[in-house]
C-alpha atoms as a PDB file:
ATOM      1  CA  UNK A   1      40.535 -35.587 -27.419  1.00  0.00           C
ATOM      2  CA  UNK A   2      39.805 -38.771 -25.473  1.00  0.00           C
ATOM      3  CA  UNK A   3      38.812 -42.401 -26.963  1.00  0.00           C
ATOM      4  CA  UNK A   4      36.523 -45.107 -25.259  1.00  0.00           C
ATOM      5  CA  UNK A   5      36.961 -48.971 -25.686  1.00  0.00           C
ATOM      6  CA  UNK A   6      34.121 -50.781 -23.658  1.00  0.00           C
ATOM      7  CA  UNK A   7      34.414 -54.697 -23.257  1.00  0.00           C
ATOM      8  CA  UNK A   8      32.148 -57.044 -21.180  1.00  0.00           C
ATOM      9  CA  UNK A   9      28.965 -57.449 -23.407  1.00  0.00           C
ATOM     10  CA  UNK A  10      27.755 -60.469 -24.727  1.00  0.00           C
ATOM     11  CA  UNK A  11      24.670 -63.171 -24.028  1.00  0.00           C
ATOM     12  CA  UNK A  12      23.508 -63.391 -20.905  1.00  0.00           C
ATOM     13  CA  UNK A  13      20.359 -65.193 -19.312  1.00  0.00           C
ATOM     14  CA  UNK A  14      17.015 -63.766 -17.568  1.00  0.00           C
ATOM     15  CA  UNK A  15      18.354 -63.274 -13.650  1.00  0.00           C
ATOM     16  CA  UNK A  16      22.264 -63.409 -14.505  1.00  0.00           C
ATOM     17  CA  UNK A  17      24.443 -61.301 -14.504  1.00  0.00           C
ATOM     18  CA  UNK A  18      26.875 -58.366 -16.318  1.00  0.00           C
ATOM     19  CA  UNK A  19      29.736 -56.711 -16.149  1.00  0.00           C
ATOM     20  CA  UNK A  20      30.912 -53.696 -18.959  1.00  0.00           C
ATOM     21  CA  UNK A  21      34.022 -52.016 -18.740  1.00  0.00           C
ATOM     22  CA  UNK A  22      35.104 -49.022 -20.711  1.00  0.00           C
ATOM     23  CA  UNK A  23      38.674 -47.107 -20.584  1.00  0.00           C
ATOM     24  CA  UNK A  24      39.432 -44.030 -21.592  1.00  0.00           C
ATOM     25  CA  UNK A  25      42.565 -42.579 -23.576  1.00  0.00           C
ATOM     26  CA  UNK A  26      43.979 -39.380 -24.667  1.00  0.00           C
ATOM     27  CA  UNK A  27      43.132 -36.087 -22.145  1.00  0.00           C
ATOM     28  CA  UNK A  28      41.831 -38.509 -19.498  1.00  0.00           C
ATOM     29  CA  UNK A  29      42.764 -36.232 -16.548  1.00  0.00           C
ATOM     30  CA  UNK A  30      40.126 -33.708 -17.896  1.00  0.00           C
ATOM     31  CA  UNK A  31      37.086 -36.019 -18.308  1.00  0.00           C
ATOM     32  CA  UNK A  32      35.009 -34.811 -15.267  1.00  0.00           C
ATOM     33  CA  UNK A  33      31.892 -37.766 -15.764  1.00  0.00           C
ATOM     34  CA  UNK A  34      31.792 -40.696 -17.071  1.00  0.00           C
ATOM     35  CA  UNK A  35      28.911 -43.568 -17.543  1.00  0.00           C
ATOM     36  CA  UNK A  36      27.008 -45.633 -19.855  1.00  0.00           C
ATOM     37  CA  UNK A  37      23.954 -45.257 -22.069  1.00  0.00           C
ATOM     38  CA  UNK A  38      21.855 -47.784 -24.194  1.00  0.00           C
ATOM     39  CA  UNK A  39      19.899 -48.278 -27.338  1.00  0.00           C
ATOM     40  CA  UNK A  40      17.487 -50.828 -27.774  1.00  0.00           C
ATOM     41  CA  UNK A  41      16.541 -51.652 -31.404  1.00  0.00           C
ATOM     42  CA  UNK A  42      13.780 -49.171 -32.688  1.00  0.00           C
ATOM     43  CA  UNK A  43      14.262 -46.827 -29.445  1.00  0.00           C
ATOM     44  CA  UNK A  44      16.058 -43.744 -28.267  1.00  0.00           C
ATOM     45  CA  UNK A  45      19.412 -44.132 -27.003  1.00  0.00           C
ATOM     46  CA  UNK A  46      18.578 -43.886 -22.713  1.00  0.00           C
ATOM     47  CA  UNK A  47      20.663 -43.220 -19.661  1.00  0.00           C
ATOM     48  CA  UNK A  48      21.847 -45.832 -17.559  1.00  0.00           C
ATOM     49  CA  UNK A  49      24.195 -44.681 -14.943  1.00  0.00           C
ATOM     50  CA  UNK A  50      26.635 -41.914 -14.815  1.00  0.00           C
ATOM     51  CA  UNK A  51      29.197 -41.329 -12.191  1.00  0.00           C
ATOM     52  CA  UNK A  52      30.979 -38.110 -12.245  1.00  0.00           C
ATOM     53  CA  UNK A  53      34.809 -37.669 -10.754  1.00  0.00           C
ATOM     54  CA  UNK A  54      33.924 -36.931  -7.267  1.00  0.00           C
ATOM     55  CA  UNK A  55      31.545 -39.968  -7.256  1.00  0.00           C
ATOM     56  CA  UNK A  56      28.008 -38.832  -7.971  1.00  0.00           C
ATOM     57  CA  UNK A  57      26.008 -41.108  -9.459  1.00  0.00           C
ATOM     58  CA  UNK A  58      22.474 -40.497 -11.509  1.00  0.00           C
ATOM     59  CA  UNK A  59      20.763 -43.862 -12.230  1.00  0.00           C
ATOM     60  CA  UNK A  60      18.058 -44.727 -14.298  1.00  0.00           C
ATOM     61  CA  UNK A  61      14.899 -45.637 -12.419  1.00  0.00           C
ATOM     62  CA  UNK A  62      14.439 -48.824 -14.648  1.00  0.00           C
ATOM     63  CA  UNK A  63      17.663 -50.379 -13.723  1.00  0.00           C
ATOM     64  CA  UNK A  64      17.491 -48.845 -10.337  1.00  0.00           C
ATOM     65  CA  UNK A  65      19.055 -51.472  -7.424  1.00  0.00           C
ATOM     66  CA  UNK A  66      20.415 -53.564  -9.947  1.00  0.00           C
ATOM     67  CA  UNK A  67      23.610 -51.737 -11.436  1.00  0.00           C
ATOM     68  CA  UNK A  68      26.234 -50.796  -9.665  1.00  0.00           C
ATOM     69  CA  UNK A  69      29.195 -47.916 -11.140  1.00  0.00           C
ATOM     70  CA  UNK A  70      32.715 -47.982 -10.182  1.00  0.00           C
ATOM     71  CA  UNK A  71      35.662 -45.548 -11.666  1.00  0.00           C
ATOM     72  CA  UNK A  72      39.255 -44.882 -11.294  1.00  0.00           C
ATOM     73  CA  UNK A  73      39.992 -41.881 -12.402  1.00  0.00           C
ATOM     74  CA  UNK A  74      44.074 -41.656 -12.593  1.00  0.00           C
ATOM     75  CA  UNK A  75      43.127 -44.923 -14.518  1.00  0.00           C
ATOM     76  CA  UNK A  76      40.336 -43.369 -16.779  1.00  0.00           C
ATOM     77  CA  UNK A  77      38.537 -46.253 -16.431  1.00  0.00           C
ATOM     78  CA  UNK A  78      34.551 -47.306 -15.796  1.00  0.00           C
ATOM     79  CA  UNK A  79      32.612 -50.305 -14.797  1.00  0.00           C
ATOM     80  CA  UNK A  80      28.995 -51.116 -14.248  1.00  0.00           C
ATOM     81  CA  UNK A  81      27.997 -54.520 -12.890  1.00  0.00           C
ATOM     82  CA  UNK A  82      24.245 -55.144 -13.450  1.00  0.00           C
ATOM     83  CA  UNK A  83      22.485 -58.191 -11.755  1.00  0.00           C
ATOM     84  CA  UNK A  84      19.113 -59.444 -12.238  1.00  0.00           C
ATOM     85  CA  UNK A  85      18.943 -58.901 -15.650  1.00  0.00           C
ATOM     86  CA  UNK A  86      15.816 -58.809 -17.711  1.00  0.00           C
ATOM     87  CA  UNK A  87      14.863 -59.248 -21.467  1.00  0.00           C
ATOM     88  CA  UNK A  88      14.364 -55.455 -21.996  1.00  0.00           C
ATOM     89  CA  UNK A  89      18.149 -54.728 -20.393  1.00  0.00           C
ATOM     90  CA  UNK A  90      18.859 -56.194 -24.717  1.00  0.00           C
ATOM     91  CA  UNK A  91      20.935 -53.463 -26.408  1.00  0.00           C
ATOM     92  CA  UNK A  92      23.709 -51.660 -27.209  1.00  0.00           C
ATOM     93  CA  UNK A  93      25.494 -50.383 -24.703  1.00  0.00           C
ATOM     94  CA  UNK A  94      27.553 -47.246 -25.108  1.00  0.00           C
ATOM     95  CA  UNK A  95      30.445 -45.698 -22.893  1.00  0.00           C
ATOM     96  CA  UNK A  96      30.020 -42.211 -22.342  1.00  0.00           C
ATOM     97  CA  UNK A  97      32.634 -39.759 -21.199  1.00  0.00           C
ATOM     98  CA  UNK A  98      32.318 -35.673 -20.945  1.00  0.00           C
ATOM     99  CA  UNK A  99      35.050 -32.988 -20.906  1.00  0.00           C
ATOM    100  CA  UNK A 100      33.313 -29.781 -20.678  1.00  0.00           C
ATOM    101  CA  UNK A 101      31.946 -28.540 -23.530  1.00  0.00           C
ATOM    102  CA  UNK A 102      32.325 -32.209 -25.120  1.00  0.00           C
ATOM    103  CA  UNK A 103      31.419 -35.206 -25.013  1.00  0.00           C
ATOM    104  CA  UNK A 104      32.717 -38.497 -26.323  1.00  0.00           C
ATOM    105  CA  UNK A 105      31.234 -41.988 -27.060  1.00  0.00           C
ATOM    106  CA  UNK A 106      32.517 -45.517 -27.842  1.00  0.00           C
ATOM    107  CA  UNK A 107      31.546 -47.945 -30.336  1.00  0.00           C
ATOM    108  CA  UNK A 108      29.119 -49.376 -28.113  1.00  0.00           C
ATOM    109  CA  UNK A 109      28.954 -53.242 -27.012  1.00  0.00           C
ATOM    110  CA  UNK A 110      26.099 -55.597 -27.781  1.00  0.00           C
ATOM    111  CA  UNK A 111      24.132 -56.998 -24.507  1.00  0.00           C
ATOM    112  CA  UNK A 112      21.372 -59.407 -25.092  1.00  0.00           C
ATOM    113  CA  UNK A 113      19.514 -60.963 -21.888  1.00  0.00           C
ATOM    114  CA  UNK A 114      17.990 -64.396 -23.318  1.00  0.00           C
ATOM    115  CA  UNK A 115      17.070 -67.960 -22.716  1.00  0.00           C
END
């Protein structure tokens, strides 16, 4: 079993910048990738970026250039700094974690990019 706490989302302005954070708990050693999602309000929940334990990434194409992962995986831990933010980055975003055969989610964390 593993639980996720992200932190890091909040208000942020057209152009600025973001950084979420999500660690993991429980059977941590076993999680082999790791990432984040969204869900904008009256849409699908989407891929951002994933990053799997050896360092793979798979990015999104609309946030492609402007998000960068980072994970320590003795700490069971995940970041994602996004830059230039735009208006449609607003949503929640979820942190995503994956075992083999399962997969876990946090709460998620509200982002809103706004002037």
């Amino acid at each position: 079993q593993v639980h996720l706490r992200e932190s890091g989302g909040g208000l942020v302005q057209p152009g600025g910048s973001l950084n979420l954070s999500c660690t993991a708990s429980g059977s941590i050693a076993s999680i082999w990738l790791m990432g984040w999602y969204r869900q904008a309000p009256g849409r699908q929940r989407e891929l951002v970026q994933t990053i799997t334990h050896r360092g793979f990434t798979n990015t999104a194409d609309s946030v492609r250039g402007r998000v960068t992962i980072s994970r320590d995986n003795l700490k069971g831990t995940v970041s994602m700094q996004m830059n230039n933010m735009k208006p449609e980055d607003t949503g929640v975003y979820f942190c995503y974690a994956e075992d083999m055969p399962y997969d876990y989610w946090g709460q998620g964390t509200q982002v809103t990019v706004s002037s």
